[in-house]
Protein backbone atom coordinates (compact mmCIF):
# COMPACT_ATOMS: atom_id res chain seq x y z
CA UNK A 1 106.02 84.33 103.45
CA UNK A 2 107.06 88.24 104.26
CA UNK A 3 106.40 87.75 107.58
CA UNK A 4 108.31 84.66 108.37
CA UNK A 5 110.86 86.30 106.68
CA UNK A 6 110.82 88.88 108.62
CA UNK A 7 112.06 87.01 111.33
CA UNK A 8 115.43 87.51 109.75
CA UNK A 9 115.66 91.07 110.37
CA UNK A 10 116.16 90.45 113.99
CA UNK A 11 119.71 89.45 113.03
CA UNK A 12 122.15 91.62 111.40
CA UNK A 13 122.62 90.13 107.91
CA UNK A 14 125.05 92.82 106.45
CA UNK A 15 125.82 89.72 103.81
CA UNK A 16 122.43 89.43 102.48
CA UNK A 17 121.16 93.16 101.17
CA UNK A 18 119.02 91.63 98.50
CA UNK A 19 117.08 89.67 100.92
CA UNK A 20 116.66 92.88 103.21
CA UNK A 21 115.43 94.27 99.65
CA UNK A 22 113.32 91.56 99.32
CA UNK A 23 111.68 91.83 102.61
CA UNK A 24 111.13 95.52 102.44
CA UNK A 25 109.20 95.46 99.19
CA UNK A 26 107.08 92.62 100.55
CA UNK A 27 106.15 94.16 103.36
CA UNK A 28 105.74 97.57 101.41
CA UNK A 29 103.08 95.48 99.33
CA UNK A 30 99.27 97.00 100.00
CA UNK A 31 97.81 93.78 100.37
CA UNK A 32 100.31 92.68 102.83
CA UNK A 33 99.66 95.88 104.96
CA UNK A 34 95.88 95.19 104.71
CA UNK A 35 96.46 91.52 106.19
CA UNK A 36 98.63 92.36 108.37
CA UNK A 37 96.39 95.17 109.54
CA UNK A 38 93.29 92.55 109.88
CA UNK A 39 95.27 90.03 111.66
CA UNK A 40 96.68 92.47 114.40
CA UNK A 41 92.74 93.46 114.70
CA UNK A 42 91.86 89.65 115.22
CA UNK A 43 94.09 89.12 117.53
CA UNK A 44 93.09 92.92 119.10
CA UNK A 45 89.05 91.51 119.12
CA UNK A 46 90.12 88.12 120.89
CA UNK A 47 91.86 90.18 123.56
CA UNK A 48 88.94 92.36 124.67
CA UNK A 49 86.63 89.23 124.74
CA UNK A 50 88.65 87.27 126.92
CA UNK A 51 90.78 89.45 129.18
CA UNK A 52 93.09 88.21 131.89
């Protein structure tokens, strides 16, 4: 959910702190680092097997 969120941060929400709040604990969150860290790696491992 963090990172769909996220999504919203491409927008300037000056009316919405607590959801910026929101977000940035999320995404402070260990175990949302560690998947986001294994699915930028995935996506890293399917690149080098099938290049362009």
């Amino acid at each position: 959910m963090a990172d769909v969120l996220r999504l919203t941060l491409r927008v300037d929400m000056p009316g919405y702190p607590n959801l910026r709040a929101c977000i940035d604990r999320a995404c402070a969150r260990p175990a949302f680092k560690k998947v986001y860290a294994d699915q930028l790696a995935h996506f890293a491992a399917g690149d080098q097997t099938h290049p362009n």
